[in-house]
Protein backbone atom coordinates (compact mmCIF):
# COMPACT_ATOMS: atom_id res chain seq x y z
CA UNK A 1 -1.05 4.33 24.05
CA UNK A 2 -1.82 1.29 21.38
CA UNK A 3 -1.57 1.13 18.20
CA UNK A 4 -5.08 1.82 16.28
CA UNK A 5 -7.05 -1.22 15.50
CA UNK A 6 -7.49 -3.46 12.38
CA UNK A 7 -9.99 -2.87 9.78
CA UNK A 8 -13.51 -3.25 11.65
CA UNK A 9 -14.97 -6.66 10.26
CA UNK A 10 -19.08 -6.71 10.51
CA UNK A 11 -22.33 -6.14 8.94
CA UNK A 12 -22.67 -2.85 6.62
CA UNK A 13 -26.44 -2.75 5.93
CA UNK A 14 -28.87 -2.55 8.59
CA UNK A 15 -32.23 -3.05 8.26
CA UNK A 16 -34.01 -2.31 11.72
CA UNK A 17 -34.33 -3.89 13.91
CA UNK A 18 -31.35 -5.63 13.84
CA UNK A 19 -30.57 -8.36 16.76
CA UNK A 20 -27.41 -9.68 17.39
CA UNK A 21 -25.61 -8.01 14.64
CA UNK A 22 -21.27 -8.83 15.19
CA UNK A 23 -18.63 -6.85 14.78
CA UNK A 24 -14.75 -7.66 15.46
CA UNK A 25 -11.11 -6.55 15.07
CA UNK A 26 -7.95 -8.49 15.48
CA UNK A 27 -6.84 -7.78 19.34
CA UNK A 28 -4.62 -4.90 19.46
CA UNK A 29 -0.87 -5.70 21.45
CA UNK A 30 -0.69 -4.23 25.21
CA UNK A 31 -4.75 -3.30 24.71
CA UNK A 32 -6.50 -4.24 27.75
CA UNK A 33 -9.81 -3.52 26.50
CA UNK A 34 -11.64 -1.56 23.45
CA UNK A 35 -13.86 1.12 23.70
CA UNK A 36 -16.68 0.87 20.82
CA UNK A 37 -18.74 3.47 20.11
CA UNK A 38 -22.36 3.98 17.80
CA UNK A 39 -23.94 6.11 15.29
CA UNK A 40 -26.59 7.05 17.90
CA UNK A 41 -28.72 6.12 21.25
CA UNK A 42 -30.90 3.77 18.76
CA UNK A 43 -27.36 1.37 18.70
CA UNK A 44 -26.93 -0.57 21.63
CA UNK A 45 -23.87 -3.11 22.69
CA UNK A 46 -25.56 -6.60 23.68
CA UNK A 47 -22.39 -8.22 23.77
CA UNK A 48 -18.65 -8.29 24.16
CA UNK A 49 -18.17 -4.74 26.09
CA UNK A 50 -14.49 -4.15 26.15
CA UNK A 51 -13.60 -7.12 24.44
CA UNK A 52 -12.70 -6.81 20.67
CA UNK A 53 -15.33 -8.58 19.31
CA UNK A 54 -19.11 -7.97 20.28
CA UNK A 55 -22.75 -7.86 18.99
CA UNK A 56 -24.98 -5.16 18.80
CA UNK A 57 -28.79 -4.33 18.21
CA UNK A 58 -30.15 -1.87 15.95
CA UNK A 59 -33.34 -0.49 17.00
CA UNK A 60 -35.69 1.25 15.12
CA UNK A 61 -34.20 4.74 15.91
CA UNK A 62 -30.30 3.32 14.80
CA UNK A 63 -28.99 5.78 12.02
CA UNK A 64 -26.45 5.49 9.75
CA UNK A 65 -23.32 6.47 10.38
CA UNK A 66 -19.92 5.29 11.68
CA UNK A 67 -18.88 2.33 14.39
CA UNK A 68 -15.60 3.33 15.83
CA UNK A 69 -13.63 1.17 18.29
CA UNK A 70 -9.99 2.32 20.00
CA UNK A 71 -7.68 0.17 21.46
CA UNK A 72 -7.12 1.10 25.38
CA UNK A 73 -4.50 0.41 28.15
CA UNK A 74 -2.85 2.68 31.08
CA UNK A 75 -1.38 4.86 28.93
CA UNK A 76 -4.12 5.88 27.25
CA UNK A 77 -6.45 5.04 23.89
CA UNK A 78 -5.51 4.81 20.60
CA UNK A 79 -6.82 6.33 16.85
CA UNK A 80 -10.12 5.01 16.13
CA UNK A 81 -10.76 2.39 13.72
CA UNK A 82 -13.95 3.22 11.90
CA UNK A 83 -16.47 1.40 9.77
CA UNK A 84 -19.47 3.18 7.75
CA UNK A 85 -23.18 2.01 8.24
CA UNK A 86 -26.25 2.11 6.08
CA UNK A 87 -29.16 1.95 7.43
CA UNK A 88 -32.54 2.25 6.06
CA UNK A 89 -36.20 1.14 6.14
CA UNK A 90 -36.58 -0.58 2.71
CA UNK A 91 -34.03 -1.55 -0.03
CA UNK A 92 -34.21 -0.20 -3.68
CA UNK A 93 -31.72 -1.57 -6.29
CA UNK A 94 -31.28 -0.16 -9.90
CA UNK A 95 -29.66 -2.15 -12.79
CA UNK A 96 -29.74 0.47 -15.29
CA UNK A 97 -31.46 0.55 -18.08
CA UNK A 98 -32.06 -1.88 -20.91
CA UNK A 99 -29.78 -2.10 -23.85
CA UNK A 100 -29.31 -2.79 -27.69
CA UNK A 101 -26.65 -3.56 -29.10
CA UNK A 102 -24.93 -5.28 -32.58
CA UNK A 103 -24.60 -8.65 -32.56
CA UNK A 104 -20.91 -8.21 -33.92
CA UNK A 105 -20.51 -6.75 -30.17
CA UNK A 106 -18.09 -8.76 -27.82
CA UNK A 107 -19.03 -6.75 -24.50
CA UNK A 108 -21.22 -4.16 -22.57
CA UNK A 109 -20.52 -2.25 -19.61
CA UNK A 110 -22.95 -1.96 -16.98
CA UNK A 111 -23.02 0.03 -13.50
CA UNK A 112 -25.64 -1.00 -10.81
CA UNK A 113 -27.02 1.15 -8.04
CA UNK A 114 -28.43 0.13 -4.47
CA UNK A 115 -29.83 2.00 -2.22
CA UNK A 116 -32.13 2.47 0.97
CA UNK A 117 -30.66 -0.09 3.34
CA UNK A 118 -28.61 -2.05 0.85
CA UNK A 119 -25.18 -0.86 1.11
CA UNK A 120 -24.27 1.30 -1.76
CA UNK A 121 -20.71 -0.01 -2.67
CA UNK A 122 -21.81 -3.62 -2.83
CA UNK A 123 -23.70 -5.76 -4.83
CA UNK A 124 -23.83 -8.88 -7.64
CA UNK A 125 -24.41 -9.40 -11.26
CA UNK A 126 -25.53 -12.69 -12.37
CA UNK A 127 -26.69 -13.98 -16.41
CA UNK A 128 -29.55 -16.36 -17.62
CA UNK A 129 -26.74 -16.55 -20.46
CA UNK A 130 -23.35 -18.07 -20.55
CA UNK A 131 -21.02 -15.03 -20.68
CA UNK A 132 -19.21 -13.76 -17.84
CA UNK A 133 -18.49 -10.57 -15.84
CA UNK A 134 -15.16 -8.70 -15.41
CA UNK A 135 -14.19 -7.57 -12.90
CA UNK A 136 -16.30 -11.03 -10.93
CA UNK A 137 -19.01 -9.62 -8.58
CA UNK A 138 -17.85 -6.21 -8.55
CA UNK A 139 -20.66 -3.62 -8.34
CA UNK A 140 -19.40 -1.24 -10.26
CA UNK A 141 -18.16 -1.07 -14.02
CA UNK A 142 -18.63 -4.54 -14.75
CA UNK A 143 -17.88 -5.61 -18.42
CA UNK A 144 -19.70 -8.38 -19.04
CA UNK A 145 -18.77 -10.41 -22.30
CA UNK A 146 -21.74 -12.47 -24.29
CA UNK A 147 -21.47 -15.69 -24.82
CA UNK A 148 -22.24 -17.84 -27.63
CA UNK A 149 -25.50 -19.07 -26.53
CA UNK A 150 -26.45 -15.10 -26.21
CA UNK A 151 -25.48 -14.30 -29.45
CA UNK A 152 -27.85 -17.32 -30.51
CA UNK A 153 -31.09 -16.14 -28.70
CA UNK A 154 -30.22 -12.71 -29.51
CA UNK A 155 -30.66 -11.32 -25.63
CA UNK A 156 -29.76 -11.63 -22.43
CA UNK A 157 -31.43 -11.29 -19.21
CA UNK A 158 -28.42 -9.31 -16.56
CA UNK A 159 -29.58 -9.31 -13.05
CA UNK A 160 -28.07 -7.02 -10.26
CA UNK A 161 -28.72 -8.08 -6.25
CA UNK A 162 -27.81 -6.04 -3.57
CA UNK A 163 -26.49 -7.86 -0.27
CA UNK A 164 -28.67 -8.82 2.17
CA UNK A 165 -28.88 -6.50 5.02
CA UNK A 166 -29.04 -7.63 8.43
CA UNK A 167 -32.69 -6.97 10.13
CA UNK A 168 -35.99 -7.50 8.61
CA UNK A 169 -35.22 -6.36 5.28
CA UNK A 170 -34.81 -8.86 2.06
CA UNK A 171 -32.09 -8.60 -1.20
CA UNK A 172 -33.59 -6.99 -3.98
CA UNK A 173 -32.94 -7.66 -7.49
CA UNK A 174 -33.03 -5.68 -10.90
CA UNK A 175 -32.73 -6.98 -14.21
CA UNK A 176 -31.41 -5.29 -17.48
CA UNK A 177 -31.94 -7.01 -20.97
CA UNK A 178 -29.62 -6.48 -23.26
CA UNK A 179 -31.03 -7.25 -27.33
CA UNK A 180 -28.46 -8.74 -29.76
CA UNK A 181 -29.22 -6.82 -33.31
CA UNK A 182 -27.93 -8.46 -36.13
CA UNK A 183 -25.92 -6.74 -38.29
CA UNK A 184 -28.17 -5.30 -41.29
CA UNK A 185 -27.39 -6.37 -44.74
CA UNK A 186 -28.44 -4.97 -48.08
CA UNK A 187 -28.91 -6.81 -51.53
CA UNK A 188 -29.20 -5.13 -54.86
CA UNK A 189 -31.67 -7.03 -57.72
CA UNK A 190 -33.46 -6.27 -60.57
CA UNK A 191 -31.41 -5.85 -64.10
CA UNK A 192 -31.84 -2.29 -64.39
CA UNK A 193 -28.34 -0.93 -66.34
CA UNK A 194 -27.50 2.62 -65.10
């Protein structure tokens, strides 16, 4: 039998209904075709059958779930290769919520969270400031370190977006504000001797 296939390459979030949505592997040696199978009856192949790349359409009934394809010649088929779907009929994204912090601060750490059809492992924080994000456009536990001009205003508008399913649904965004305190100082006066 082959070897299992590649990593599946394709659309994660669906948002039904979904036309035309692709999905591919790198061909498999001595495959002479690829058996690709769906979450459920609400999937169906438009394109490609036992090829290693096709397109598919997600109907309203399509669930979530996983799109497997094996690798198959004479002497038989091969481990699945599988990649996870979300599907959903909305999006909902999360940034977290607002913070404060000192103005003596270098960083803060922030974790965003979509959901419904977005898919929940991937997503994009962008500033109105001029710092920048660490890990870049990582979803989760970014560090993002202010900037001068951030310092200066004293806040800082962080916006999360989730990925753009494919289907009818649109990105969402969230923002968090972060506040810039500055640090408090105290004065003594008067000539009071104690």
């Amino acid at each position: 039998a082959p070897v299992a296939p590649g990593t599946i390459g394709g659309t994660q979030s669906i948002c039904p209904v979904a036309n035309g949505v692709s999905y591919s592997i790198t061909g498999v040696v001595n495959a002479t075709s690829y058996l690709w199978v769906f979450p459920n009856a609400g999937w169906v192949l438009a394109s490609g059958n036992n090829t290693n790349s096709i397109t598919a359409n997600a109907g309203l009934t399509a669930s979530a779930g996983n799109i497997s394809v094996q690798a198959v010649n004479a002497c038989g088929q091969s481990p699945a290769s599988v990649l996870a779907i979300t599907v959903g009929t909305a999006i909902s994204v999360d940034a977290g919520p607002d913070q404060t912090v000192c103005n003596s601060a270098t960083t803060v750490s922030v974790d965003g969270t979509p959901g419904g059809a977005a898919n929940s492992t991937k997503g994009v924080w962008s500033t109105n400031g001029t710092g920048t994000f660490q890990p870049p456009n990582n979803k989760d536990n970014q560090v993002y370190t202010f900037g001068a001009a951030d310092k200066l205003s004293g806040s800082v508008i962080l916006t999360f977006a989730t990925e753009v399913p494919a289907g009818s649904c649109l990105a969402k965004t969230d923002n968090l504000i972060v506040t810039l305190r500055a640090t408090p100082t105290a004065t003594i006066s008067g000539t009071t001797t104690i």
